[in-house]
C-alpha atoms as a PDB file:
ATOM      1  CA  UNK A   1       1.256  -1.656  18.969  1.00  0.00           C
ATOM      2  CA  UNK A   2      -0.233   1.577  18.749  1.00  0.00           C
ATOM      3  CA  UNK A   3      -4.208   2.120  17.226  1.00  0.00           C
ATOM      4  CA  UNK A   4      -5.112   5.317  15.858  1.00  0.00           C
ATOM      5  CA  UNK A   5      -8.415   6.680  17.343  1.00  0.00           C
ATOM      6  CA  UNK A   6      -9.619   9.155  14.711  1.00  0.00           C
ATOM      7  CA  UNK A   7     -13.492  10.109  13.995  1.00  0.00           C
ATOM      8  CA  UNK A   8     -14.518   9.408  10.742  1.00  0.00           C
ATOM      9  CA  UNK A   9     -17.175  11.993  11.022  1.00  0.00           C
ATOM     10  CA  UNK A  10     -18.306  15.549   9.310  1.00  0.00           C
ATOM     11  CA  UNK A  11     -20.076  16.438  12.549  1.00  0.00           C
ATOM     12  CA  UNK A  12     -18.573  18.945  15.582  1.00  0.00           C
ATOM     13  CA  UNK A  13     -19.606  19.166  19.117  1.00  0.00           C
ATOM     14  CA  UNK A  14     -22.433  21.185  19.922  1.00  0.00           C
ATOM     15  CA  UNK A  15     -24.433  22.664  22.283  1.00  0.00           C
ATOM     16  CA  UNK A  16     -22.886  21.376  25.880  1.00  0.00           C
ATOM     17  CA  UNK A  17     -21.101  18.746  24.042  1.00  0.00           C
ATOM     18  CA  UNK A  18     -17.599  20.966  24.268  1.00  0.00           C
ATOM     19  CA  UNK A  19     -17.628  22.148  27.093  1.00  0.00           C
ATOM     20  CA  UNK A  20     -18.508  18.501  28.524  1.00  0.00           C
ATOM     21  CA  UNK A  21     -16.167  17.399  26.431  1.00  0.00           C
ATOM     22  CA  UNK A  22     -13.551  19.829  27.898  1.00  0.00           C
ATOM     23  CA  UNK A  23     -14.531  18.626  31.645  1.00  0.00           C
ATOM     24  CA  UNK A  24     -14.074  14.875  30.888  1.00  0.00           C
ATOM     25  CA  UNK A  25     -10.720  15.196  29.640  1.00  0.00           C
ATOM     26  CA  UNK A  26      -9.707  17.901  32.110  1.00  0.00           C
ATOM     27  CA  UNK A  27     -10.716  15.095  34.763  1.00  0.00           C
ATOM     28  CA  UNK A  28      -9.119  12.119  33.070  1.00  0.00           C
ATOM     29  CA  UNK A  29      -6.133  14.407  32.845  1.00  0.00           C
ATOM     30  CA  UNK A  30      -6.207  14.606  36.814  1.00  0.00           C
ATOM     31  CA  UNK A  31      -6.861  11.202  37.279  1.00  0.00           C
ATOM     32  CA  UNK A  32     -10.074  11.391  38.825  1.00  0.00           C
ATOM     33  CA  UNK A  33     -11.291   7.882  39.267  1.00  0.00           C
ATOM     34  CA  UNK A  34     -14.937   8.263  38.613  1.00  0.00           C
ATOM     35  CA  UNK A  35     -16.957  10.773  36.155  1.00  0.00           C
ATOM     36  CA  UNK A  36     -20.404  10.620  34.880  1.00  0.00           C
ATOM     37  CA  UNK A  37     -22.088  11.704  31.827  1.00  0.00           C
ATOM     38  CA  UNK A  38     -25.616  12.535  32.377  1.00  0.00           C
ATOM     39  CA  UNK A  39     -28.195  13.676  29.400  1.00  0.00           C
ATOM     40  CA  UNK A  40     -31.349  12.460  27.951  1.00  0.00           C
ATOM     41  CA  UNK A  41     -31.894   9.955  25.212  1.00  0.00           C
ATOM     42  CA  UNK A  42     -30.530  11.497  21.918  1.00  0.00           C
ATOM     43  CA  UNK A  43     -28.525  14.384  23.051  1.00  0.00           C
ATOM     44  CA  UNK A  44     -25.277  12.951  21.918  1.00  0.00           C
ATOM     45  CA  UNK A  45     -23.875  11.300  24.727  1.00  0.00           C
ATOM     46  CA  UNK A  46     -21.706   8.332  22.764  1.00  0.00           C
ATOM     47  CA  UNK A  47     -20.764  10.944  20.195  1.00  0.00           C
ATOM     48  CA  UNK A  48     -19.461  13.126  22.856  1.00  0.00           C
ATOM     49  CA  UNK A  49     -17.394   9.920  24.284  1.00  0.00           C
ATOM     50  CA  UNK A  50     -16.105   9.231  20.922  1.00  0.00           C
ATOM     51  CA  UNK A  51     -14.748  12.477  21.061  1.00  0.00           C
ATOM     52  CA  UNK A  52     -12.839  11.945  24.382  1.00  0.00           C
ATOM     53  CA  UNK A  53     -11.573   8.345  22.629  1.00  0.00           C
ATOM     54  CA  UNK A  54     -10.075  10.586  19.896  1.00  0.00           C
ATOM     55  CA  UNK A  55      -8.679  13.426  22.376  1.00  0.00           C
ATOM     56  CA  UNK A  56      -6.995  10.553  24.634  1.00  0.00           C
ATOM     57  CA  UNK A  57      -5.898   7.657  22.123  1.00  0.00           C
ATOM     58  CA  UNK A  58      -6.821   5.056  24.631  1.00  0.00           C
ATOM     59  CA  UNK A  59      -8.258   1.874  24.404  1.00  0.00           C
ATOM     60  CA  UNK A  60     -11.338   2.155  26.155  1.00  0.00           C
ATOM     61  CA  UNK A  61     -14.001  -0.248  27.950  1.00  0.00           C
ATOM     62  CA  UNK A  62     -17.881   0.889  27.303  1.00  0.00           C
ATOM     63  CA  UNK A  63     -19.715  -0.974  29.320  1.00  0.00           C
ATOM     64  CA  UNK A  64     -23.810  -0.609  29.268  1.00  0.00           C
ATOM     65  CA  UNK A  65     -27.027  -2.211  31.621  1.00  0.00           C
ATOM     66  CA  UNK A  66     -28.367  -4.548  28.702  1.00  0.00           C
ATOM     67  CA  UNK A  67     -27.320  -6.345  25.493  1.00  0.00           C
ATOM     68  CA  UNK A  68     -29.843  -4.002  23.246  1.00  0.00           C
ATOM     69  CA  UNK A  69     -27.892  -0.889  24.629  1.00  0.00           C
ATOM     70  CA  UNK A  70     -24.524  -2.703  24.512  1.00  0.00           C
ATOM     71  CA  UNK A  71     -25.337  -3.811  20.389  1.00  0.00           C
ATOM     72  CA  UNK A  72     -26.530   0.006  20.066  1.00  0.00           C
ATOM     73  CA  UNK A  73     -23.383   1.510  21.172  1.00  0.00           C
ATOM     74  CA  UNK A  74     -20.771  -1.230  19.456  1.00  0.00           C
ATOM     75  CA  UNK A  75     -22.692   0.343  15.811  1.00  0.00           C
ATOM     76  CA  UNK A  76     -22.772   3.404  17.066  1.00  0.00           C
ATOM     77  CA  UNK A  77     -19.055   3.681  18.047  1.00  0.00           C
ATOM     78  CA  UNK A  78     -17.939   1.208  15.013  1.00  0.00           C
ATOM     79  CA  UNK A  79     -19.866   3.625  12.632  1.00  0.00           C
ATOM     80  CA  UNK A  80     -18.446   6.617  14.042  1.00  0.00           C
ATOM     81  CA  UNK A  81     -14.366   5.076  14.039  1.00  0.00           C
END
């Protein structure tokens, strides 16, 4: 069964977003275990891990510290797929 990842989305990265795109994929692609995504609140962090979803067509597991941030990022990343 295969699930297409695609953004449904008129916006591009911007800012760092590319080029932290570019580093998260670049790590994923040599299996490094464990990768962090730092930035402050609204600087486009889940859109930015949307994009690696779409880059890497895997399923992937979000996981966040509290059930207001975990409902904020299931809309988020439904709205944005």
């Amino acid at each position: 069964m295969s699930v297409e990842f695609n953004l449904q989305t008129d916006f591009k990265p911007a800012g760092d977003q590319p080029l932290a795109i570019s580093k998260l994929l670049k790590g994923i692609s040599e299996r490094k275990r464990f990768q962090t995504l730092l930035g402050a609140t609204g600087t486009g962090k889940t859109f930015t891990i949307a994009n690696i979803i779409q880059e890497t067509k895997k399923p992937t597991l979000v996981m966040a510290p509290n059930k207001t941030l975990s409902a904020q990022l299931y809309n988020e990343l439904k709205e944005l797929f």
